[in-house]
Every structure is written in structure tokens, then in C-alpha cells.
C-alpha atoms as a PDB file:
ATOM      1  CA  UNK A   1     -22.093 -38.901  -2.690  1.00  0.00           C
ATOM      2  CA  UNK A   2     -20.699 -38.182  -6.048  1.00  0.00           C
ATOM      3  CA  UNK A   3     -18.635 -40.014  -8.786  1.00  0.00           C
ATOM      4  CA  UNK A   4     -15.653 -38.344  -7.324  1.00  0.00           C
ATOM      5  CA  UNK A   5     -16.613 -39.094  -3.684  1.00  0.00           C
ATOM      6  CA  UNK A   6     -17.190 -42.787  -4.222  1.00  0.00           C
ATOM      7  CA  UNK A   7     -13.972 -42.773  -6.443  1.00  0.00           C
ATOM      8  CA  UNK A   8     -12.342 -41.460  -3.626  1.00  0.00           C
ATOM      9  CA  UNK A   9     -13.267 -43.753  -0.983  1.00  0.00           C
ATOM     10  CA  UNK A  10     -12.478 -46.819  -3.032  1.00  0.00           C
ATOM     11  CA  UNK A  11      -9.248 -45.373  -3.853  1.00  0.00           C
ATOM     12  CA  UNK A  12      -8.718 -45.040  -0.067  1.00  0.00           C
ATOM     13  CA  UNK A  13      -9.525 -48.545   0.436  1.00  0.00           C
ATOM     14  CA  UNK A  14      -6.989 -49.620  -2.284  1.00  0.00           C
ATOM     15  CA  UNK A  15      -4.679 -47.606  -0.171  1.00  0.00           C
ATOM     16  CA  UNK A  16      -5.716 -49.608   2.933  1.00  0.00           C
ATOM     17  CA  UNK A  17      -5.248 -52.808   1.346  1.00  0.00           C
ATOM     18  CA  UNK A  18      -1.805 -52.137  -0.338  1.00  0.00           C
ATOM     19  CA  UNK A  19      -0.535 -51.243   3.089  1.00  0.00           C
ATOM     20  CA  UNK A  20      -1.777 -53.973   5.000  1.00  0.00           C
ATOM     21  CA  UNK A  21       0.451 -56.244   2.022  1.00  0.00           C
ATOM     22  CA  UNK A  22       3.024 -54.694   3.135  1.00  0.00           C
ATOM     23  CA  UNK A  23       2.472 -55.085   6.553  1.00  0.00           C
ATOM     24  CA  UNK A  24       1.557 -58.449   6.068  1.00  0.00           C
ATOM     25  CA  UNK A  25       4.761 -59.061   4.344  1.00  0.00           C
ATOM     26  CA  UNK A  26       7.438 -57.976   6.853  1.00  0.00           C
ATOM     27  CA  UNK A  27       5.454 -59.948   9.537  1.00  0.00           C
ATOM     28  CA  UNK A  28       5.670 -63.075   6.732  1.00  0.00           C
ATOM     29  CA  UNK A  29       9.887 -62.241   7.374  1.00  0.00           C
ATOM     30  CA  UNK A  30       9.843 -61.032  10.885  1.00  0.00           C
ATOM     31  CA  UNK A  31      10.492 -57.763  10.366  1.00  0.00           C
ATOM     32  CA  UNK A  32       8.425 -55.929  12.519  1.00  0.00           C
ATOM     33  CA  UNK A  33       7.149 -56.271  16.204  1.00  0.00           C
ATOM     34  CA  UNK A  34       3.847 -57.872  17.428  1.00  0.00           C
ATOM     35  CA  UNK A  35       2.757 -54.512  19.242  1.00  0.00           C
ATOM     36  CA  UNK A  36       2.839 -52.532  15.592  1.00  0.00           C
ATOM     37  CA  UNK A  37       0.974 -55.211  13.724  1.00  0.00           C
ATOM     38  CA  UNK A  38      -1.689 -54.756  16.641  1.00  0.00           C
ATOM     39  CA  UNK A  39      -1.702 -51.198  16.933  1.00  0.00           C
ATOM     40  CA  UNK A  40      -1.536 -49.665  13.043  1.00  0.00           C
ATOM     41  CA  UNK A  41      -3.463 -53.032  12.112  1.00  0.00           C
ATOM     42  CA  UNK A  42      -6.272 -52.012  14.200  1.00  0.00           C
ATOM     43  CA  UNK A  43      -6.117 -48.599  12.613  1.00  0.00           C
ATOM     44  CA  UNK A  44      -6.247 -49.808   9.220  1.00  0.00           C
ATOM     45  CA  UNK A  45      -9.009 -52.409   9.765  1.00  0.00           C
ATOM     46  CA  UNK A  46     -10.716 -49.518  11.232  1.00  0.00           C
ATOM     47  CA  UNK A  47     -10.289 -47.420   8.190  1.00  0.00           C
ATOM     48  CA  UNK A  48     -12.027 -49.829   6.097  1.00  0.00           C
ATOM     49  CA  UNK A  49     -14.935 -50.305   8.002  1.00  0.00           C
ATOM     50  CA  UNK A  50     -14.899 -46.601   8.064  1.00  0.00           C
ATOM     51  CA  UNK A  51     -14.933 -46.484   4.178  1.00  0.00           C
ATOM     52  CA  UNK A  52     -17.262 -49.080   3.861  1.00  0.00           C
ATOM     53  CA  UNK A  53     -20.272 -47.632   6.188  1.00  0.00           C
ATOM     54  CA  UNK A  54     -19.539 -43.856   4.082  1.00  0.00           C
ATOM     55  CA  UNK A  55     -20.192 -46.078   1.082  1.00  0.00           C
ATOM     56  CA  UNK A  56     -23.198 -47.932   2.608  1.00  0.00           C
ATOM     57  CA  UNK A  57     -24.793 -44.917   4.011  1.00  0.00           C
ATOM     58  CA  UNK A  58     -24.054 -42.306   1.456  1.00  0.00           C
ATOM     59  CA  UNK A  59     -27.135 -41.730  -1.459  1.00  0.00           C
ATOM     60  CA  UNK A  60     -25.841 -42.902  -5.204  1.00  0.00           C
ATOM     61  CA  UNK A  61     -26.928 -42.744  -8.402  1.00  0.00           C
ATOM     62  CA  UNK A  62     -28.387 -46.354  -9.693  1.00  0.00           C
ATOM     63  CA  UNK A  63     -24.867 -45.953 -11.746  1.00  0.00           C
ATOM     64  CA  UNK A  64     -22.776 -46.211  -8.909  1.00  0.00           C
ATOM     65  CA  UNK A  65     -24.632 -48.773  -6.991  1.00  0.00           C
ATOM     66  CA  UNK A  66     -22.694 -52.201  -8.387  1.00  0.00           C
ATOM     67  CA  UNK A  67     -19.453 -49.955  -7.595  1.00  0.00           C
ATOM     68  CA  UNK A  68     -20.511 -49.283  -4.210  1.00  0.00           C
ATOM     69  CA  UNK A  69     -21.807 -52.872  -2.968  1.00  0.00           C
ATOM     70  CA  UNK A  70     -18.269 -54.126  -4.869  1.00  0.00           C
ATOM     71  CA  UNK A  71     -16.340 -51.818  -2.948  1.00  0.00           C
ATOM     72  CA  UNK A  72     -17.891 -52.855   0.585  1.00  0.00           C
ATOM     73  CA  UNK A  73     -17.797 -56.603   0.182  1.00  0.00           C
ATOM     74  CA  UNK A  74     -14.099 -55.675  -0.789  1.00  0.00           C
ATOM     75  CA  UNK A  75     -13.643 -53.595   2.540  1.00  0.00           C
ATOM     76  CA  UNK A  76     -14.989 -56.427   5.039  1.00  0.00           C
ATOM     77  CA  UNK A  77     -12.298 -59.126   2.942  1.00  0.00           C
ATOM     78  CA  UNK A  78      -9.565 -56.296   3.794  1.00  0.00           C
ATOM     79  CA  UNK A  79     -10.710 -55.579   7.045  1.00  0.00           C
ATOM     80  CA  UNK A  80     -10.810 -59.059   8.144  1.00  0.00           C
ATOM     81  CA  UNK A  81      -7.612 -60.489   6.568  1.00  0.00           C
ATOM     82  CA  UNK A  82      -6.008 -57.402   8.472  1.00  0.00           C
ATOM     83  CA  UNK A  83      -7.799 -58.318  11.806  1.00  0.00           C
ATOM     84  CA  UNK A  84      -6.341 -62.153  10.945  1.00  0.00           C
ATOM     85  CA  UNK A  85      -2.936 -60.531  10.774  1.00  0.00           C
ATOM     86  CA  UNK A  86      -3.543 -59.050  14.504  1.00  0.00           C
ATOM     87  CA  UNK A  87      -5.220 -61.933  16.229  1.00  0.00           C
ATOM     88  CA  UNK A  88      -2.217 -64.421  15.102  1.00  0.00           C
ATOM     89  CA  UNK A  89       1.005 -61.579  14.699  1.00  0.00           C
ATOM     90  CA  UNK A  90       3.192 -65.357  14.765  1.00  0.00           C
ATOM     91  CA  UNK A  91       1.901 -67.050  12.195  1.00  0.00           C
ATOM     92  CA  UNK A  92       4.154 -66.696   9.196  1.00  0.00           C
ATOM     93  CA  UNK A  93       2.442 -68.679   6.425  1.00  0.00           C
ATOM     94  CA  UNK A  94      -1.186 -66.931   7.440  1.00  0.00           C
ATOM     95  CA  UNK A  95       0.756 -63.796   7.185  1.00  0.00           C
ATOM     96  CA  UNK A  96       2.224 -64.661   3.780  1.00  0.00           C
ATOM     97  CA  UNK A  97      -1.074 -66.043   2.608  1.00  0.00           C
ATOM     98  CA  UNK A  98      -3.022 -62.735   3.494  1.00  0.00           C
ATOM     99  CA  UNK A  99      -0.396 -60.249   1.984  1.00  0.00           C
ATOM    100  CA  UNK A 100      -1.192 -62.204  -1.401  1.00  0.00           C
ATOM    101  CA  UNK A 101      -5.210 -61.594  -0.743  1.00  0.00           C
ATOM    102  CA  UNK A 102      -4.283 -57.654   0.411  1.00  0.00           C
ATOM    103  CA  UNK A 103      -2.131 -57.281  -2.571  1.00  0.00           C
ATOM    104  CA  UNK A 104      -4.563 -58.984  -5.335  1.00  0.00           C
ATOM    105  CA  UNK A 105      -7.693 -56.909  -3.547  1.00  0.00           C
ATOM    106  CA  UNK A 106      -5.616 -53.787  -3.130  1.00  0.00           C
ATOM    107  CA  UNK A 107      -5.258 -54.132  -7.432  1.00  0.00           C
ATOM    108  CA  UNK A 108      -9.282 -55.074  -7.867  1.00  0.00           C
ATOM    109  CA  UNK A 109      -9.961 -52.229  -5.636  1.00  0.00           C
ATOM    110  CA  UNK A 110      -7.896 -49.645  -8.071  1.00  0.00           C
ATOM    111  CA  UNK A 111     -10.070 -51.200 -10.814  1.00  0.00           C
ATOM    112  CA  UNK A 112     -13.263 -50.406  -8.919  1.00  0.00           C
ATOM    113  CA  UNK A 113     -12.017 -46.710  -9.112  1.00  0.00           C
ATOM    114  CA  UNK A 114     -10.606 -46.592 -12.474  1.00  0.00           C
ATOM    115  CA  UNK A 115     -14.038 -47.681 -13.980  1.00  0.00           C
ATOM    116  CA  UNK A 116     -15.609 -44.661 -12.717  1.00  0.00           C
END
């Protein structure tokens, strides 16, 4: 995988991230049903993982490799604060607290990918 590969994949999870925020934040005001959050949040969680094992299994360039490993740990935090969101679709304040995380690691993602 290439600069532009691996820029694109982190780019997607910076995508994934920014929209589980905003998932995260109408469940925070109880603005959206239990059966979406379960649904699209399984698709999303899915998506990262997806991203992440392209990134783990794809060959790069010693020059990509801090990117890469950066970009998967980031994935897993996404991943799992969007699974959090699906498990407990009720809780408010854990829904509030993880749209902060998705929003602050939906910004360090698009920093991952701007550096390359």
C-alpha cells in the first residue's frame, strides 16, 4: 500500500469517527431510536476494524510504519467507543462522553493523514 492508499484509509477512519460524534450526539439528546444506533453503529464499528486490518496487513514503506500502527490503535479506540454507544443506546452521559472522544479522535485522525 502506497502513501495515497494509507492516506486514504486513515482519512476513511476520520470519516468513521466524525460520524459516530454525531451519532453519539443525538443519542446524548434523544434524538434518534435504539434500533439505528444498533444497526448503522454496528456498520461503522465494522468499518473500522475493516480499515484497521487493510492497514495491518497491507506492506509499507519503514516511512509509513509510525502512521500505520497510529492509525490502528486509533481505529480499535473508535471502534470500541462506537460498540459502547450500541451495548448501552440509554445512557446519555456515556453517550455524551464518547461523542467528545469520536470528535477529538476523528480531528487526530485527519492529522495522521495530513502528515503524509
Amino acid at each position: 500500500m502506497g502513501r495515497e492508499g494509507v492516506r486514504a484509509s486513515i482519512e476513511q477512519l476520520a470519516s468513521i469517527s466524525a460520524e459516530g460524534a454525531l451519532m453519539a450526539g443525538d443519542l446524548a439528546r434523544g434524538r434518534t431510536k435504539t434500533t439505528f444506533v444498533r444497526v448503522h453503529g454496528a456498520e461503522l464499528s465494522a468499518q473500522a476494524e475493516h480499515e484497521a486490518e487493510k492497514l495491518s496487513d497491507a506492506p509499507v514503506s519503514a516511512g509509513l510504519q509510525n502512521s500505520v500502527q497510529g492509525a490502528i490503535e486509533l481505529s480499535s479506540d473508535i471502534a470500541g467507543a462506537i460498540d459502547d454507544l450500541r451495548v448501552s443506546p440509554h445512557d446519555r452521559k456515556q453517550a455524551r462522553v464518547n461523542e467528545v472522544k469520536l470528535r477529538r479522535w476523528a480531528e487526530e485522525t485527519r492529522g495522521l493523514a495530513e502528515k503524509l
